[in-house]
Protein backbone atom coordinates (compact mmCIF):
# COMPACT_ATOMS: atom_id res chain seq x y z
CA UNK A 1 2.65 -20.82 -63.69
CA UNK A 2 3.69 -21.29 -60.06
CA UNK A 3 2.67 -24.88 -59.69
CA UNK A 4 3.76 -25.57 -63.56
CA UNK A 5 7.11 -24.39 -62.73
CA UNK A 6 7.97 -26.40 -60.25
CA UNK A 7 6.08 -29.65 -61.27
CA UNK A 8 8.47 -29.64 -64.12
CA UNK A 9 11.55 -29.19 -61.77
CA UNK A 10 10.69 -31.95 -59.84
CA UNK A 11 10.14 -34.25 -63.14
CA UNK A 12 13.48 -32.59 -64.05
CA UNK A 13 15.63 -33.22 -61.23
CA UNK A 14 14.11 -36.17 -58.74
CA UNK A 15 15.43 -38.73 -60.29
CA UNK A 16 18.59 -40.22 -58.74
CA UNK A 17 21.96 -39.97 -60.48
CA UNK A 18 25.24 -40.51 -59.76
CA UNK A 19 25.57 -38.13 -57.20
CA UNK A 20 22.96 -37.68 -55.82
CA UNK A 21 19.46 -40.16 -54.52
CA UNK A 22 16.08 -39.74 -55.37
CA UNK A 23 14.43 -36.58 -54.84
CA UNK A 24 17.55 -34.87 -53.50
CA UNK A 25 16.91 -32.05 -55.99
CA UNK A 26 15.69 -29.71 -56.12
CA UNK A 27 16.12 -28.69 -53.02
CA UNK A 28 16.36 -25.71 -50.79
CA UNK A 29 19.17 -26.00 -48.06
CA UNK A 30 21.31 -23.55 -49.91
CA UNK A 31 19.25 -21.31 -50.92
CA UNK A 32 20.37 -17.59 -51.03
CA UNK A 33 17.00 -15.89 -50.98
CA UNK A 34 14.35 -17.31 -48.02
CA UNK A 35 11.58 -19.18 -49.29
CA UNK A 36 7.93 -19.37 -47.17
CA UNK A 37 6.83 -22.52 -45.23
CA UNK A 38 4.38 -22.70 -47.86
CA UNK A 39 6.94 -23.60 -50.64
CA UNK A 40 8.18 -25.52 -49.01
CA UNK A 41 5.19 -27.79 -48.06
CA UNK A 42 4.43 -27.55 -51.59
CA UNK A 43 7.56 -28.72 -53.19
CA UNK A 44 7.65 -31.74 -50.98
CA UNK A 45 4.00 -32.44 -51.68
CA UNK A 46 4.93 -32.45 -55.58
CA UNK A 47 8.02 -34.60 -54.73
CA UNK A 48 5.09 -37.10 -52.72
CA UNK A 49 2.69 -37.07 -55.50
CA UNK A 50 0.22 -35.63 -53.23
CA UNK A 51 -0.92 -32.85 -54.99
CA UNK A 52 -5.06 -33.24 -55.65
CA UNK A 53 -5.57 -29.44 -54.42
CA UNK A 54 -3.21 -28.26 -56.87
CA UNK A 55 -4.67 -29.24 -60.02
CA UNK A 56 -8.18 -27.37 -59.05
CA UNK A 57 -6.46 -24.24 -56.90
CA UNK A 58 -4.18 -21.60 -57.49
CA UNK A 59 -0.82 -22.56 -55.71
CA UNK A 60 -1.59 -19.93 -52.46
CA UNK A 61 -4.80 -20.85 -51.97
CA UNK A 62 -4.06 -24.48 -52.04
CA UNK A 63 -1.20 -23.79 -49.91
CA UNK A 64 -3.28 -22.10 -47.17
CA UNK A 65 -6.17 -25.07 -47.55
CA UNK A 66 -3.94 -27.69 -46.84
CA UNK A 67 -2.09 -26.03 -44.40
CA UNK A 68 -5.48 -25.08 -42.36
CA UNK A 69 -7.33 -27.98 -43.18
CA UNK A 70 -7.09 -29.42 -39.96
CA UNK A 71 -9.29 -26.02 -39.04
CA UNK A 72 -11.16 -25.78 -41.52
CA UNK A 73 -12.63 -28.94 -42.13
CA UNK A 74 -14.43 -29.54 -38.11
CA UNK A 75 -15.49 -25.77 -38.28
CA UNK A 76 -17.30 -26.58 -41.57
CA UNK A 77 -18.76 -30.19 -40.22
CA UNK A 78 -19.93 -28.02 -37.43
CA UNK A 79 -21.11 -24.55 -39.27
CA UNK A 80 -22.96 -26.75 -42.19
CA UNK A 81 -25.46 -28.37 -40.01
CA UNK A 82 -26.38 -25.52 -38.12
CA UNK A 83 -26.78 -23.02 -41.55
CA UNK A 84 -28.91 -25.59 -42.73
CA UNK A 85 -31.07 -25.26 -39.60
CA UNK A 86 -31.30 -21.71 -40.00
CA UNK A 87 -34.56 -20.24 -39.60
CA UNK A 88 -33.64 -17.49 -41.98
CA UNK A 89 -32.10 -19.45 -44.65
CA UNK A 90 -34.59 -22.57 -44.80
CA UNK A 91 -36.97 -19.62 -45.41
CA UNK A 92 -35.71 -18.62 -48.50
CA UNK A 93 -34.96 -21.82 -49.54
CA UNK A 94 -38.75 -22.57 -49.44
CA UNK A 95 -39.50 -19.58 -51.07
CA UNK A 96 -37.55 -19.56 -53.58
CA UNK A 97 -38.77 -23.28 -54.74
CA UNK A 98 -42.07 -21.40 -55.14
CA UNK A 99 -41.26 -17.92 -56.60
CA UNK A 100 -38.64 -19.53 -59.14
CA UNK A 101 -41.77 -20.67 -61.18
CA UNK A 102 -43.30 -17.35 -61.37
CA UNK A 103 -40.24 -16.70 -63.62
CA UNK A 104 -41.71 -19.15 -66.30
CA UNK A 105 -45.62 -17.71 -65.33
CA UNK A 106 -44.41 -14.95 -66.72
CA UNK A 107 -42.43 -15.73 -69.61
CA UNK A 108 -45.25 -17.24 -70.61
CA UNK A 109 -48.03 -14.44 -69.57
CA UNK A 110 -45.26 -11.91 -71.81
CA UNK A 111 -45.64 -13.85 -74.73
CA UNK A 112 -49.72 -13.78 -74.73
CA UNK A 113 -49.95 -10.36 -75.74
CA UNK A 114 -48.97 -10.20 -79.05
CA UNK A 115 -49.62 -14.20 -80.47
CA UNK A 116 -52.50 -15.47 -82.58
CA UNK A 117 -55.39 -17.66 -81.83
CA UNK A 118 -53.40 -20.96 -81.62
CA UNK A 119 -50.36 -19.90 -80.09
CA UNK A 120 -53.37 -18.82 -77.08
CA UNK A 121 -54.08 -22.55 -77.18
CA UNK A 122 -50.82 -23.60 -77.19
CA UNK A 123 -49.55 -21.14 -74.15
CA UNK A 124 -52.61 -21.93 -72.30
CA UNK A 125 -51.91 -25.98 -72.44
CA UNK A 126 -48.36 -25.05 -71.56
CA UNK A 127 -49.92 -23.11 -68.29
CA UNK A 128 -51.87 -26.16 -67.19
CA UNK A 129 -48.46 -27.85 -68.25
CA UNK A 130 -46.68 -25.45 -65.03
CA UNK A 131 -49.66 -26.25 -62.60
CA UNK A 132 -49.46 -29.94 -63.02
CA UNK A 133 -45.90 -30.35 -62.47
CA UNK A 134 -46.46 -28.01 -59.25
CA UNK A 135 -49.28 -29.65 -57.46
CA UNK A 136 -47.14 -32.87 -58.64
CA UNK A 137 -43.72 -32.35 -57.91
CA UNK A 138 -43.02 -29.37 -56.11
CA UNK A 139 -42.39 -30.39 -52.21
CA UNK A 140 -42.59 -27.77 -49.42
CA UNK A 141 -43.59 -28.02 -45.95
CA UNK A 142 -47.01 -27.42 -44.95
CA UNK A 143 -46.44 -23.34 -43.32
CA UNK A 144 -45.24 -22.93 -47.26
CA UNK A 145 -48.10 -24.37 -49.10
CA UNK A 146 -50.14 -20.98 -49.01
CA UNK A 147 -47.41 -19.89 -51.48
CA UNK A 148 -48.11 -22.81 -53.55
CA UNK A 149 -51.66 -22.68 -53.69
CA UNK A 150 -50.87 -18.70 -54.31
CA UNK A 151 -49.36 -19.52 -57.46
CA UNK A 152 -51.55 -22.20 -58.72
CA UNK A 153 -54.02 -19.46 -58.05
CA UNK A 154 -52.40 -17.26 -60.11
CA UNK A 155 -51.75 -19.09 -62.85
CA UNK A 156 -55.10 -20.09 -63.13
CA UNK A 157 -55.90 -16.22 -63.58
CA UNK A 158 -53.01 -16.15 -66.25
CA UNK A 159 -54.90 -19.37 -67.97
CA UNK A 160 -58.38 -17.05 -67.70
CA UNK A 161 -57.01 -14.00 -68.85
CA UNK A 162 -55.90 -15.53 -71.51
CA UNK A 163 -58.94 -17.74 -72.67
CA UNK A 164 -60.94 -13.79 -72.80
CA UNK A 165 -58.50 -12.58 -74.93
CA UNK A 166 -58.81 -15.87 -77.19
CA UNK A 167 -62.72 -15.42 -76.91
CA UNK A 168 -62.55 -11.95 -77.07
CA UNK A 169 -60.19 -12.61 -80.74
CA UNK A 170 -62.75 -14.83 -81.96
CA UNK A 171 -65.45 -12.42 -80.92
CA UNK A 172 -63.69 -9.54 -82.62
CA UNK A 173 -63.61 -11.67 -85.83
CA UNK A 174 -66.97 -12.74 -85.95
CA UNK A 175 -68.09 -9.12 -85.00
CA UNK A 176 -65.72 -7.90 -88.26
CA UNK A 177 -67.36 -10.50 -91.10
CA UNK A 178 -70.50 -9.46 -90.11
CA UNK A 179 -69.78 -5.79 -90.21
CA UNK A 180 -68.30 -6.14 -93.56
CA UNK A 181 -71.25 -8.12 -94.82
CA UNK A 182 -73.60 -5.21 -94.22
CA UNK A 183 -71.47 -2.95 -95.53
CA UNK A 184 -71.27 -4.81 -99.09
CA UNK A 185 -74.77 -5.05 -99.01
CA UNK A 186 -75.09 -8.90 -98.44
């Protein structure tokens, strides 16, 4: 509301007139009231046109950002860098490219226990689906590649587990005609 108020005063009142040049008003030299340094800076900013902050911020923060920014900005070309190198944090980076597809893994391994005898078929192609796209596209360094393999490993168990319970199905079935058959007598 801040910054809407007093774009539209400076819209309102910048232009020159009579009695006055360009971008006299509005102005604060007789103010009654005080009014911060940062109100200041921001008025005149409007009055500029410089105001790129403003239309993503709220008016205090982007006060503070462009009054610090000449702080902020070499502490963060210095602090990036070195997080990035951080032993701690490149670690769970690289784990969490790997354990991110166990989420899927297991979507998938939830939905095998109560699906028919294609939808098997079609969760188990959708497995090998996972595994090929890992040993394809997912990049980690070579101490991280145990997790990898880990979870190729384990979706190939997924994949197994769930070709028994398709064979054990069709076994079930087979086991169930021929049960029946004896019963009727045939």
């Amino acid at each position: 509301l801040l910054r809407l108020l007093t774009v539209a005063a400076v819209e309102l009142h910048s232009p020159s007139s009579f009695f006055a040049d360009r971008n006299y008003f509005p102005n604060t030299k007789n103010a009654d009231l005080p009014i911060s340094r940062e109100a200041l800076t921001y008025v005149e900013r409007i009055k500029s046109g410089d105001s790129t902050l403003d239309r993503y911020l709220p008016f205090w923060i982007a006060a503070v950002v462009d009054r610090y920014l000449l702080f902020i900005l070499p502490i963060a070309l210095i602090l990036l860098p070195l997080l990035g190198r951080s032993p701690l944090l490149y670690r769970a980076y690289m784990r969490n490219k790997v354990t991110r597809w166990y989420k899927i893994v297991h979507r998938i391994e939830l939905r095998l226990d109560n699906v028919q005898h294609t939808e098997i078929e079609a969760a188990v192609a959708e497995l090998e689906n996972v595994d090929q796209k890992i040993a394809h596209e997912l990049t980690v360094a070579n101490a991280y590649m145990p997790y990898v393999y880990d979870l190729r490993t384990h979706i190939r168990y997924v994949i197994e587990q769930a070709e028994k319970r398709k064979a054990g199905r069709v076994g079930q079935t087979s086991n169930a005609t021929t049960l029946s058959e004896e019963l009727s007598g045939g």
